[in-house]
Structure formats: C-alpha cells, structure tokens
N, C-alpha and C. Protein backbone atom coordinates (compact mmCIF):
# COMPACT_ATOMS: atom_id res chain seq x y z
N UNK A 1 -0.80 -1.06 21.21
CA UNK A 1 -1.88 -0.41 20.51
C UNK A 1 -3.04 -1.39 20.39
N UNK A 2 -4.32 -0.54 20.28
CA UNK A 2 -5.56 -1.71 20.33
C UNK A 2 -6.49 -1.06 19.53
N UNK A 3 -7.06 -1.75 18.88
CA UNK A 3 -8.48 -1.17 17.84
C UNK A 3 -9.71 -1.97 18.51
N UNK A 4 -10.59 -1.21 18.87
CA UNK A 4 -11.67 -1.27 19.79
C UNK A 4 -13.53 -1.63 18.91
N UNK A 5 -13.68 -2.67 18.17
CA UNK A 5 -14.44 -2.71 17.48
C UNK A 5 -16.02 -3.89 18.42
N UNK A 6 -16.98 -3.00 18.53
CA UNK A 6 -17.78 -2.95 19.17
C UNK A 6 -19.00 -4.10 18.97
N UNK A 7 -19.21 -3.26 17.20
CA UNK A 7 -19.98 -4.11 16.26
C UNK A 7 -19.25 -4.51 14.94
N UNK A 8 -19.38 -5.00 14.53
CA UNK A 8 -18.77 -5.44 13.37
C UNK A 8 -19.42 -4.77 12.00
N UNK A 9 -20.46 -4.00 12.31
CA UNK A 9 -21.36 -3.30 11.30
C UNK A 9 -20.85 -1.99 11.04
N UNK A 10 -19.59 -1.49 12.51
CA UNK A 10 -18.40 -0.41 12.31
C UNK A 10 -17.44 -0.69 11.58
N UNK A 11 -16.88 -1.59 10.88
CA UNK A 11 -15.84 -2.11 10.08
C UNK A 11 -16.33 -1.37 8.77
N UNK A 12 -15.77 -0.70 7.94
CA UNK A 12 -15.72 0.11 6.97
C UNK A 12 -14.83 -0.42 6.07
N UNK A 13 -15.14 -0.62 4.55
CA UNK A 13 -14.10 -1.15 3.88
C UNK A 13 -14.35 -0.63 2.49
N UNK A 14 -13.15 0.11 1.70
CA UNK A 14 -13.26 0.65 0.66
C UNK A 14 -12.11 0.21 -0.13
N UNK A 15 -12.53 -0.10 -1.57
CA UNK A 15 -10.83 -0.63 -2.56
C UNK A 15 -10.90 0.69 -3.67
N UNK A 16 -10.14 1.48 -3.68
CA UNK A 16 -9.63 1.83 -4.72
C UNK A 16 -8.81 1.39 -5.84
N UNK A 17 -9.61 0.65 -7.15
CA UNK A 17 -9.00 0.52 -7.68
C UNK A 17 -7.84 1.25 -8.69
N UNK A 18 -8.33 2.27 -9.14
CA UNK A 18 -7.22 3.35 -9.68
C UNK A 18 -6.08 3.69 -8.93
N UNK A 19 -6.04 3.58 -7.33
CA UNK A 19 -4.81 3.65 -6.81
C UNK A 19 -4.07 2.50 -6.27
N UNK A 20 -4.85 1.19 -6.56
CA UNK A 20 -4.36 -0.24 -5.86
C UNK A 20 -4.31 -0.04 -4.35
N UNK A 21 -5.51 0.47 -3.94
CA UNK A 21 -5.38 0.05 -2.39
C UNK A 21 -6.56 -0.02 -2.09
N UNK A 22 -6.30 -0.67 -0.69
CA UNK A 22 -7.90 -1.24 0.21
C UNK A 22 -7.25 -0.46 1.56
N UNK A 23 -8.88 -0.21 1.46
CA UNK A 23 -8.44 0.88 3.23
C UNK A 23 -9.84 0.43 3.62
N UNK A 24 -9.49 0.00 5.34
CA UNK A 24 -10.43 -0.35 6.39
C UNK A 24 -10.33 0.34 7.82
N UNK A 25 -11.44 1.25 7.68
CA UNK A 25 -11.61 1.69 9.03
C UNK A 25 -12.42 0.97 10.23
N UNK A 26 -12.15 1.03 11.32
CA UNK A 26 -12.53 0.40 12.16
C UNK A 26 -13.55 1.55 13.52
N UNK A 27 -14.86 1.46 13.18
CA UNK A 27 -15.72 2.54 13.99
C UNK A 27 -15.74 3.98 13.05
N UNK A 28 -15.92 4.76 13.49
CA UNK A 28 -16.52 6.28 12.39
C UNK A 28 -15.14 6.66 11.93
N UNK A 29 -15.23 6.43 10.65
CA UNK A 29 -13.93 7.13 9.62
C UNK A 29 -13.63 8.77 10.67
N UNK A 30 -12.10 8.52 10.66
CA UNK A 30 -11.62 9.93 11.42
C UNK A 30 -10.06 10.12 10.88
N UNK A 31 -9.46 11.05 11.12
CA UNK A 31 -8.23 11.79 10.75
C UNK A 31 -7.49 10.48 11.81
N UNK A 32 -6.65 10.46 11.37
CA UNK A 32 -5.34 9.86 12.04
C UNK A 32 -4.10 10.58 12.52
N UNK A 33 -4.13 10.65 13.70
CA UNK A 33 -2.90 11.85 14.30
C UNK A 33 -1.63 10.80 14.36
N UNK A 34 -1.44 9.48 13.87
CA UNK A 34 -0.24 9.10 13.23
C UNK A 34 -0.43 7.71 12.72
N UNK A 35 0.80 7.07 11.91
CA UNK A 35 0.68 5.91 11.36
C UNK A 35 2.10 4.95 11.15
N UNK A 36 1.86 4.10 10.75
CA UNK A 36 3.18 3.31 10.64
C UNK A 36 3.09 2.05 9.41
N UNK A 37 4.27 2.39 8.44
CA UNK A 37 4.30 1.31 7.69
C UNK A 37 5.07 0.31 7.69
N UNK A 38 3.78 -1.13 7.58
CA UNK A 38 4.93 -2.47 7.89
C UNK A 38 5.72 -2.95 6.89
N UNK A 39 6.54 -3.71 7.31
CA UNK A 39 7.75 -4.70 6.33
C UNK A 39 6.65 -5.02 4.91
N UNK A 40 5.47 -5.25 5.30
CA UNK A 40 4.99 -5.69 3.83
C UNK A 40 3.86 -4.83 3.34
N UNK A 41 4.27 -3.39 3.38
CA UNK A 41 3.35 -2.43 2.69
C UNK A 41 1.98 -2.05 3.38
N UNK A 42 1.74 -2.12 4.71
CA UNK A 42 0.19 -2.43 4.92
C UNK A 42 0.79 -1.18 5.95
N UNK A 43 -0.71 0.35 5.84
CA UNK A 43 -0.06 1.18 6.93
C UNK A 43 -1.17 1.59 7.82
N UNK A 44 -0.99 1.33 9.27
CA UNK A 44 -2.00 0.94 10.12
C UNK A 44 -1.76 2.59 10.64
N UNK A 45 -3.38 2.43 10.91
CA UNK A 45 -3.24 4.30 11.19
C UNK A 45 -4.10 4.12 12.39
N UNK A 46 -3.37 5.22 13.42
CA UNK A 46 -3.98 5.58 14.67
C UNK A 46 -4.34 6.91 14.82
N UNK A 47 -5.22 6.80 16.11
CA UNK A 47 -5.95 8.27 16.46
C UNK A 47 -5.82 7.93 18.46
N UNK A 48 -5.02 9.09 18.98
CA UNK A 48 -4.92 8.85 20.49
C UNK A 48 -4.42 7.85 21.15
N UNK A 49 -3.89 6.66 20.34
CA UNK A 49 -2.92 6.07 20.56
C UNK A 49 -4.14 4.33 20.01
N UNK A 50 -4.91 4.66 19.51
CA UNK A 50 -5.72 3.09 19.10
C UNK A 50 -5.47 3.23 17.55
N UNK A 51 -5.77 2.01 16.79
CA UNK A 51 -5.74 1.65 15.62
C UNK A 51 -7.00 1.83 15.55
N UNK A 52 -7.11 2.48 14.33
CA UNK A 52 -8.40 3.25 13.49
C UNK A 52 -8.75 2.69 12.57
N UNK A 53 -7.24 2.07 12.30
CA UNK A 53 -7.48 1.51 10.52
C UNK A 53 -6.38 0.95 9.60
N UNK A 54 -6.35 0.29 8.87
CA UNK A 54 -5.22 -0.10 8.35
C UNK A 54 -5.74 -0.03 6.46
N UNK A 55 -4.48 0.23 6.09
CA UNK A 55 -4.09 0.70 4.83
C UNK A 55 -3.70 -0.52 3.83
N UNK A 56 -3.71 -0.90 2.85
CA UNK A 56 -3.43 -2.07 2.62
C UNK A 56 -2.63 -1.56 1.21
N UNK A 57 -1.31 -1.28 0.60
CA UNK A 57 -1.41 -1.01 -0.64
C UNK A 57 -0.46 -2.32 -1.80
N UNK A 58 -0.62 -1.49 -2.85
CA UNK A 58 -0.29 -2.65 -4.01
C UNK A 58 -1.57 -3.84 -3.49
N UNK A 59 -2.65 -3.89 -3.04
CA UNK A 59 -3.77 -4.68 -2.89
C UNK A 59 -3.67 -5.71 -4.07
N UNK A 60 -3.84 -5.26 -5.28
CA UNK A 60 -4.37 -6.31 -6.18
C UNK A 60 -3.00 -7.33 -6.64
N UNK A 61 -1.67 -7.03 -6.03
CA UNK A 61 -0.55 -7.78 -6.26
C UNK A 61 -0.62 -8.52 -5.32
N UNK A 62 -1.35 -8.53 -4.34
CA UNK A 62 -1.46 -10.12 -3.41
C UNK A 62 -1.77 -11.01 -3.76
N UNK A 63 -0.70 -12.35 -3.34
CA UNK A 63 -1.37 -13.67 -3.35
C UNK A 63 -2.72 -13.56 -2.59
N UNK A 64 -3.68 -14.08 -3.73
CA UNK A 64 -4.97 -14.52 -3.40
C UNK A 64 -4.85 -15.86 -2.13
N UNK A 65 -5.57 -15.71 -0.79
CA UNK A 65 -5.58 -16.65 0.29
C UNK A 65 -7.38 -16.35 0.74
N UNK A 66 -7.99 -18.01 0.90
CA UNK A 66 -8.84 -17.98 1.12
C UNK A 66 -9.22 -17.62 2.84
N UNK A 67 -9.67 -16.94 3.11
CA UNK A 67 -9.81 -16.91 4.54
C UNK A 67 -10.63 -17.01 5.75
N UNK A 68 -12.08 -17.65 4.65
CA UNK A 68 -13.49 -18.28 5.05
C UNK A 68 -14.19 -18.51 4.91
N UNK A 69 -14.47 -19.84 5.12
CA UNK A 69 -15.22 -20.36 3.77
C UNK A 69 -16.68 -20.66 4.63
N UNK A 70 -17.18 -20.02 5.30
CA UNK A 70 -18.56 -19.66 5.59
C UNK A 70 -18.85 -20.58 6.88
N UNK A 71 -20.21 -20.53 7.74
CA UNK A 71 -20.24 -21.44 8.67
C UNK A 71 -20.41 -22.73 8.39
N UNK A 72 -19.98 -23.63 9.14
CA UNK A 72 -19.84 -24.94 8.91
C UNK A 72 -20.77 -25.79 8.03
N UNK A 73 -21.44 -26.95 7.86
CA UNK A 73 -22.69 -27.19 7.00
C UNK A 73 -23.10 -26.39 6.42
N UNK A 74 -22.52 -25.83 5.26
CA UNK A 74 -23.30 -24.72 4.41
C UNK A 74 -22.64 -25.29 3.54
C-alpha cells in the first residue's frame, strides 16, 4: 500500500478532543472503502487500494516524543 502526497499543503490534520483522537488525511478528505487496525491503536484507512489516512486513537495517552526541532541554525 502507498499514500501518494504531492504537496504537503494536502496533509489534513484534525484532533478531536472529546473523542481522544487525531485523524490525518492525506490529499482531499474521502470515504474509505477499507481500513486496518495496528498492534498499537492507530487505523490507517484506504480508498482503491492507497492510504488516505491514518487514525490515531487514545491520542492524548501518548508518550509525548519530540520529532523536530526545526531547520538547523534556528
């Protein structure tokens, strides 16, 4: 499976906090004709056989990990 992201200005990202989840679509938000959940709660959703998007839940129970700390000399 492959998620096909063009611009990075298509990356879509929404947290619900009332339901503890973060959901990121990847290119124009669309229905998902299937999905799959991993060993650690995260459920990556496809459309025609690409990744559309992934699901992230219990979000706010993650260990906090820093993951970039900006371009270099800054």
């Amino acid at each position: 499976m492959e998620a096909v992201i063009k611009d990075v200005r298509d990356i879509d990202i929404f947290c619900d906090k009332d339901h503890d989840v973060l959901y990121i679509s990847f290119g124009e938000v669309q229905e998902a004709d299937d999905s799959e959940l991993t060993d650690n709660d995260v459920v990556v959703r496809y459309r025609k056989g690409r990744i559309i998007g992934v699901t992230v839940l219990e979000f706010s129970k993650r260990p906090y990990t820093k993951i970039w700390e900006g371009p270099a000399g800054t």
